[in-house]
Protein backbone atom coordinates (compact mmCIF):
# COMPACT_ATOMS: atom_id res chain seq x y z
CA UNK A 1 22.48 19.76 3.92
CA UNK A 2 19.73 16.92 3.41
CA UNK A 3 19.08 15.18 6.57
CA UNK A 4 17.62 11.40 6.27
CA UNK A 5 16.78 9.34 9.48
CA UNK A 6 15.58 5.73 8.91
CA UNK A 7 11.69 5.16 9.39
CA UNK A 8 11.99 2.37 11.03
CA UNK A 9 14.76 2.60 13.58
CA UNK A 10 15.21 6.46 13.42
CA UNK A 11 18.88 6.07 12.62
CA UNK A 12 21.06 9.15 11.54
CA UNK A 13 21.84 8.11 7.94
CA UNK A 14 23.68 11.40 7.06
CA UNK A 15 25.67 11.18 10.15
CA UNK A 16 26.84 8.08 9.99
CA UNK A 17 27.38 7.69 6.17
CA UNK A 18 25.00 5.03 5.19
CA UNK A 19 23.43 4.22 2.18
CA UNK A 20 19.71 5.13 2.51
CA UNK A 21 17.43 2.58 0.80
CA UNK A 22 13.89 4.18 -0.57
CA UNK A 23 10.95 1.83 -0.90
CA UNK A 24 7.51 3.47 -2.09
CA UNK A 25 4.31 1.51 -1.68
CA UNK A 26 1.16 1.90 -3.28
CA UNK A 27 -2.09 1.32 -2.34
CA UNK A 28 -5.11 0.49 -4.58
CA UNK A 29 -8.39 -1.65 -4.61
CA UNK A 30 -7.80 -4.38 -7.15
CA UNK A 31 -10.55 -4.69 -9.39
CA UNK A 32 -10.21 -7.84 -11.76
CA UNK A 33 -13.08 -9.17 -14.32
CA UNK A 34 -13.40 -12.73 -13.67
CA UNK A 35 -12.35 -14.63 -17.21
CA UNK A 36 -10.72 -11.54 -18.39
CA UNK A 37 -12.15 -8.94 -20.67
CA UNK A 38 -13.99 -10.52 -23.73
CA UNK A 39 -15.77 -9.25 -26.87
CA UNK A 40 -19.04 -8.50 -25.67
CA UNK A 41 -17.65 -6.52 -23.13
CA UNK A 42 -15.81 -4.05 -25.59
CA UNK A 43 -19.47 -3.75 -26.61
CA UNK A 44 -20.98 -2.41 -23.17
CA UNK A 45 -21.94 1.06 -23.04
CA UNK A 46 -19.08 2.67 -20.91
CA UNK A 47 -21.14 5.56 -19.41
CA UNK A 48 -23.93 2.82 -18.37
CA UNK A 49 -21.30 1.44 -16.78
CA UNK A 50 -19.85 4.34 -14.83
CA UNK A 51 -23.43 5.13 -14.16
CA UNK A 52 -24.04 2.04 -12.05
CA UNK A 53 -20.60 2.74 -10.28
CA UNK A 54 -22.27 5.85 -9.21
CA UNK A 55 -25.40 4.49 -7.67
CA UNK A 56 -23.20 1.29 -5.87
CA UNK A 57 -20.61 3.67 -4.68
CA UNK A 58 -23.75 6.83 -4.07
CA UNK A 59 -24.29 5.63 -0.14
CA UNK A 60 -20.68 5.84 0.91
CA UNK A 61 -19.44 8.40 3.45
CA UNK A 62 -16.94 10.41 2.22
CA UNK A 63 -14.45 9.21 4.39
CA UNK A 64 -15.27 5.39 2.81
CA UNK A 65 -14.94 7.07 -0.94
CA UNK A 66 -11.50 8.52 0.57
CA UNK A 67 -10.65 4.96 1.69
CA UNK A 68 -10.97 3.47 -1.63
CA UNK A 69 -8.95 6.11 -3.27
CA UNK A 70 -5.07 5.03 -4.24
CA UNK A 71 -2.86 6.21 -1.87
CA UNK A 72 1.03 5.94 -2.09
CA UNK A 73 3.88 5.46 1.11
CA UNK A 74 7.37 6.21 0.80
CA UNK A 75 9.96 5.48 3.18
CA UNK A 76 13.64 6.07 4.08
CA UNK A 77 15.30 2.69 5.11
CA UNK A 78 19.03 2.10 6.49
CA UNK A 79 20.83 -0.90 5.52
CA UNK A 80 20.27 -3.20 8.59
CA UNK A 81 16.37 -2.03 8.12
CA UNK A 82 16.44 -2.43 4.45
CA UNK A 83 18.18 -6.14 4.84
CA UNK A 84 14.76 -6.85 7.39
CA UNK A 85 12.16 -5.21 5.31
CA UNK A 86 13.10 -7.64 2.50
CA UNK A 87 13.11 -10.76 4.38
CA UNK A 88 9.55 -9.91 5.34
CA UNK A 89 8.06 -7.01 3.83
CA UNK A 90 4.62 -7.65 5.31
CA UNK A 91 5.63 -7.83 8.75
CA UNK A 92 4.50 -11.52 9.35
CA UNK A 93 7.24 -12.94 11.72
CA UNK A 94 6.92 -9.78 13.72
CA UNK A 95 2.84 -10.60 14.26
CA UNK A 96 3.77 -13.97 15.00
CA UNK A 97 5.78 -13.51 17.68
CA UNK A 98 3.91 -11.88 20.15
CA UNK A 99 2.17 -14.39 22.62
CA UNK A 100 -1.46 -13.62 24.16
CA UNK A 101 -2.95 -15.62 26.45
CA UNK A 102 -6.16 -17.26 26.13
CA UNK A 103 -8.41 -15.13 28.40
């Protein structure tokens, strides 16, 4: 038998019968052109161009390359942590509500 406890709250979903929401997230640094892509850059040479990624990118660690790499999450939810996760999937009520003091 598959066993499924929620990642959030560690609930027993097979136990107790729930429905077990999945959500997958993925990871990735956005790279936009500015204006879009237009003619003269179908004309670029493409290996010129991967070239000069090579010599920007040549002074990185490889623990910074592995940091710019996709990377992809997936998560078993219940239903009362499903319900929360899409009334604020980034978490910001949660950071708002804790109080520091001013020290």
């Amino acid at each position: 038998m598959v066993h499924f406890t929620c990642d959030l709250c560690g609930k027993d979903m097979a136990a107790s019968g729930d429905v077990r929401f999945v959500v997958k997230v993925e990871v990735s640094q956005g790279i936009d052109s500015p204006g879009g892509v237009r003619e003269a850059d179908l004309d670029d040479d493409a290996m010129e161009a991967v070239a000069d990624l090579i010599r920007r990118d040549e002074h990185l660690s490889s623990d910074e390359i592995a940091a710019l790499a996709p990377r992809g999450f997936r998560f078993d939810l219940c239903a009362d942590c499903h319900a929360k996760f899409l009334r604020d999937p980034l978490g910001r009520e949660v950071a708002r509500s804790f109080d520091f003091s001013q020290n």
